[in-house]
Each structure stands twice: as C-alpha cells, then as structure tokens.
C-alpha atoms as a PDB file:
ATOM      1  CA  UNK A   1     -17.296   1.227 -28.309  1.00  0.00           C
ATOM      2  CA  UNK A   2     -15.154  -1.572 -29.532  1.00  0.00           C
ATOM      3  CA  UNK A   3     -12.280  -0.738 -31.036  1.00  0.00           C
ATOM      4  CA  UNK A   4     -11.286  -3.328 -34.302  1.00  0.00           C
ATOM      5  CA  UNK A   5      -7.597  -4.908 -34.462  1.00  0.00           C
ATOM      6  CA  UNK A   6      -5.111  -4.341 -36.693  1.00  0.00           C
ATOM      7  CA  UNK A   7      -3.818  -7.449 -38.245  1.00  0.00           C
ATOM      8  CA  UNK A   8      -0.171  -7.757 -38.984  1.00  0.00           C
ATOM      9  CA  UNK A   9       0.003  -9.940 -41.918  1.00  0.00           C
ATOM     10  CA  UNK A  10       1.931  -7.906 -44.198  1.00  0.00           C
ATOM     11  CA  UNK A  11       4.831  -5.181 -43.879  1.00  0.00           C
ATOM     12  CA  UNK A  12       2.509  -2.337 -44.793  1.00  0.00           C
ATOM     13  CA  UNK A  13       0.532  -2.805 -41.386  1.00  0.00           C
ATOM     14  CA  UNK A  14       3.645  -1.795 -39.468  1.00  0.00           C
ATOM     15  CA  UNK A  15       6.392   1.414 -39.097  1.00  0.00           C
ATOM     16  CA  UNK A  16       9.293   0.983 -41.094  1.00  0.00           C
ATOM     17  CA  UNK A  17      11.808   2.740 -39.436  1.00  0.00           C
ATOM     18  CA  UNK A  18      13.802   2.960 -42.079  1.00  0.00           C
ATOM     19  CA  UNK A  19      11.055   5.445 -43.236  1.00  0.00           C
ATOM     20  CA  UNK A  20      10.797   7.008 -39.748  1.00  0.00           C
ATOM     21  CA  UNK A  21      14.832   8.230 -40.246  1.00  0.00           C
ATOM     22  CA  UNK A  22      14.140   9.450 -43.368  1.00  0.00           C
ATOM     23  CA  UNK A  23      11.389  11.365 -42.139  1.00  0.00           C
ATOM     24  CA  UNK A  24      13.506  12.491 -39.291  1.00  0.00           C
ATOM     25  CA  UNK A  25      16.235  13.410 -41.336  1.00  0.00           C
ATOM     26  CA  UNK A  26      14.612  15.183 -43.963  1.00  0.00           C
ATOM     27  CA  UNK A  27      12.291  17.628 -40.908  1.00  0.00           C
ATOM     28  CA  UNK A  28      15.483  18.692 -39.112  1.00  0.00           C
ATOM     29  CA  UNK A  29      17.696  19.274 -42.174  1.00  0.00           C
ATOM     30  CA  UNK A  30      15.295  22.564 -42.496  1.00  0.00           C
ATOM     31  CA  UNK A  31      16.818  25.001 -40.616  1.00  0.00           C
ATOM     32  CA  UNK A  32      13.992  26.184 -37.321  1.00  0.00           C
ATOM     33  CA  UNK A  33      14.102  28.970 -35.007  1.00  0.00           C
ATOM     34  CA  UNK A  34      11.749  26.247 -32.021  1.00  0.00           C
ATOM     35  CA  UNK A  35      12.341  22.854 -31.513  1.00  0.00           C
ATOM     36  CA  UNK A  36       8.828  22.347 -31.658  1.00  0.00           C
ATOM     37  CA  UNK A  37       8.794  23.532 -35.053  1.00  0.00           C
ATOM     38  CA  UNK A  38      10.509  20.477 -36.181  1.00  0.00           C
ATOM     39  CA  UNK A  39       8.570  18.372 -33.640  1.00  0.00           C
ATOM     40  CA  UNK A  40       5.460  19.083 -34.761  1.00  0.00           C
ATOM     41  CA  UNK A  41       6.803  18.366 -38.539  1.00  0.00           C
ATOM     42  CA  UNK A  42       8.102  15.081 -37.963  1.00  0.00           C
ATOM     43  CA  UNK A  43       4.616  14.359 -36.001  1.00  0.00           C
ATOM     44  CA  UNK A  44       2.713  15.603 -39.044  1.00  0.00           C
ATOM     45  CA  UNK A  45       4.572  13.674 -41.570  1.00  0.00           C
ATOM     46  CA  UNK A  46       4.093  10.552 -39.361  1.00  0.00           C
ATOM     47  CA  UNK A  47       0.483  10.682 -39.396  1.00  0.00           C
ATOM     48  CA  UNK A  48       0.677  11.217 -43.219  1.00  0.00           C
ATOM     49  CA  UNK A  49       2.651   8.602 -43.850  1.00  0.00           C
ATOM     50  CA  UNK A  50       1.215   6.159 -41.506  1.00  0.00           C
ATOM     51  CA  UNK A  51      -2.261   7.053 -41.391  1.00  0.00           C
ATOM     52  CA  UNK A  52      -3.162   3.897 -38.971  1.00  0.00           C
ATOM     53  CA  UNK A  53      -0.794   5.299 -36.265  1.00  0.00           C
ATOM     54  CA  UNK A  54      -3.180   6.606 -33.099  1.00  0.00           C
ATOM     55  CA  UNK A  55      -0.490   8.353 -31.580  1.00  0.00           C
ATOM     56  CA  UNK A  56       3.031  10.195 -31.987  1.00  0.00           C
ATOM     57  CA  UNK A  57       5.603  11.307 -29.673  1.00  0.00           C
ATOM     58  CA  UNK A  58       8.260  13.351 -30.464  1.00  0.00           C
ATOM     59  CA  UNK A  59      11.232  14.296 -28.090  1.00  0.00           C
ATOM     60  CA  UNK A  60      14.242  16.603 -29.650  1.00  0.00           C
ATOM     61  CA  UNK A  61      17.186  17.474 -27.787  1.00  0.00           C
ATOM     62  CA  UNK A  62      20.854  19.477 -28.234  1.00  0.00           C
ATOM     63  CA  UNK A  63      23.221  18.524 -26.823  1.00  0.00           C
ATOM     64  CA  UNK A  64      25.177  22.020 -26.651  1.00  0.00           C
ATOM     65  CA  UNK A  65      22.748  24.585 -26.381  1.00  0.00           C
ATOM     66  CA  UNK A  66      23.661  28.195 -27.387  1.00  0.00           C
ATOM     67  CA  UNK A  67      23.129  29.111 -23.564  1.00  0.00           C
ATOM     68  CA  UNK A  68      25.893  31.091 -22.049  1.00  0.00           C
ATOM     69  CA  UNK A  69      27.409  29.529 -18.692  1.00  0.00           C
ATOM     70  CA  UNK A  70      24.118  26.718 -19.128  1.00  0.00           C
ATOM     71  CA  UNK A  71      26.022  22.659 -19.232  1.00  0.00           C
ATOM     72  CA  UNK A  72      23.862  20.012 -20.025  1.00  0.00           C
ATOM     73  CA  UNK A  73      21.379  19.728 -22.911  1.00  0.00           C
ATOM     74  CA  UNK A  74      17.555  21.693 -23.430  1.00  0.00           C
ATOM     75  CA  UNK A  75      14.692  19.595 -25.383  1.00  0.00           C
ATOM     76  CA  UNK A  76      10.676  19.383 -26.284  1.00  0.00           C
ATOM     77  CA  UNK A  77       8.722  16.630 -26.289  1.00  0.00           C
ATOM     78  CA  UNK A  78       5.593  16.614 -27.947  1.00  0.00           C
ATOM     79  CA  UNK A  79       2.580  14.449 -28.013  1.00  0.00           C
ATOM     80  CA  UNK A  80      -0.201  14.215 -30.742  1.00  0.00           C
ATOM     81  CA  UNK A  81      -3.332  11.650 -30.958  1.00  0.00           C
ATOM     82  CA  UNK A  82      -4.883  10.678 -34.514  1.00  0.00           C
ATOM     83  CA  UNK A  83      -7.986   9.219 -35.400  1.00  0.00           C
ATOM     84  CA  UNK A  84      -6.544   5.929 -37.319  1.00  0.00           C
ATOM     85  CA  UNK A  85      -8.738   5.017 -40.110  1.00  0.00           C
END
C-alpha cells in the first residue's frame, strides 16, 4: 500500500512545540502516583492535538528519586503508534 505525503506548506502541517510544552506542562502539573500515568497523558493529548502524527514517544525521568540509599535518576519511556488521518 502506498502511503500519501504530507505536504508542508503551511504551519498547521507541522508540531509546534510551543504547543508540545504546554501540553507537557499542563500533564505533569497533575499530581500521579506512575510515571506512566503522565506518559501516557501527554501521548494521548498529542494524538488529539495533532491528529496527523503516526507516532509518539514519551520518556519521563526524576532526577532524585524517593529511593533510599538509590543515586542516579529512575524513568519510563513509552511508545504509541496512530493511524494519521
């Protein structure tokens, strides 16, 4: 199956990232017991918001886990694929 192009000819063919850090912002300033919680929030509202977007990856970190006698940081990274319309 052929798959059609996207053509770039105008700003609402493309990820504003300016969008993508409010998006961010917004999904972690809700308080979550699992990383992938918020993961899987900021992938949703990706997809919603950019409903030609195939694909989303997601990787969340701290820094300073609450992890007696543990240095170094803990994350999740997940992956989601989309049907684009």
């Amino acid at each position: 199956m052929e798959e059609k192009q996207r053509s770039l000819s105008s700003i609402a063919d493309v990820v504003d990232y300016v969008v993508l850090n409010r998006i961010v912002t917004s999904a972690m300033a809700i308080p979550s017991p699992l990383l992938e919680e918020s993961a899987e929030r900021i992938i949703v509202n990706i997809a919603s918001e950019y409903p030609f977007v195939k694909e989303v990856t997601v990787s969340i970190f701290k820094l300073n886990p609450p992890i007696d006698g543990f240095q170094g940081k803990v994350g999740v990274t997940l992956s989601k694929k989309f049907h684009a319309s």
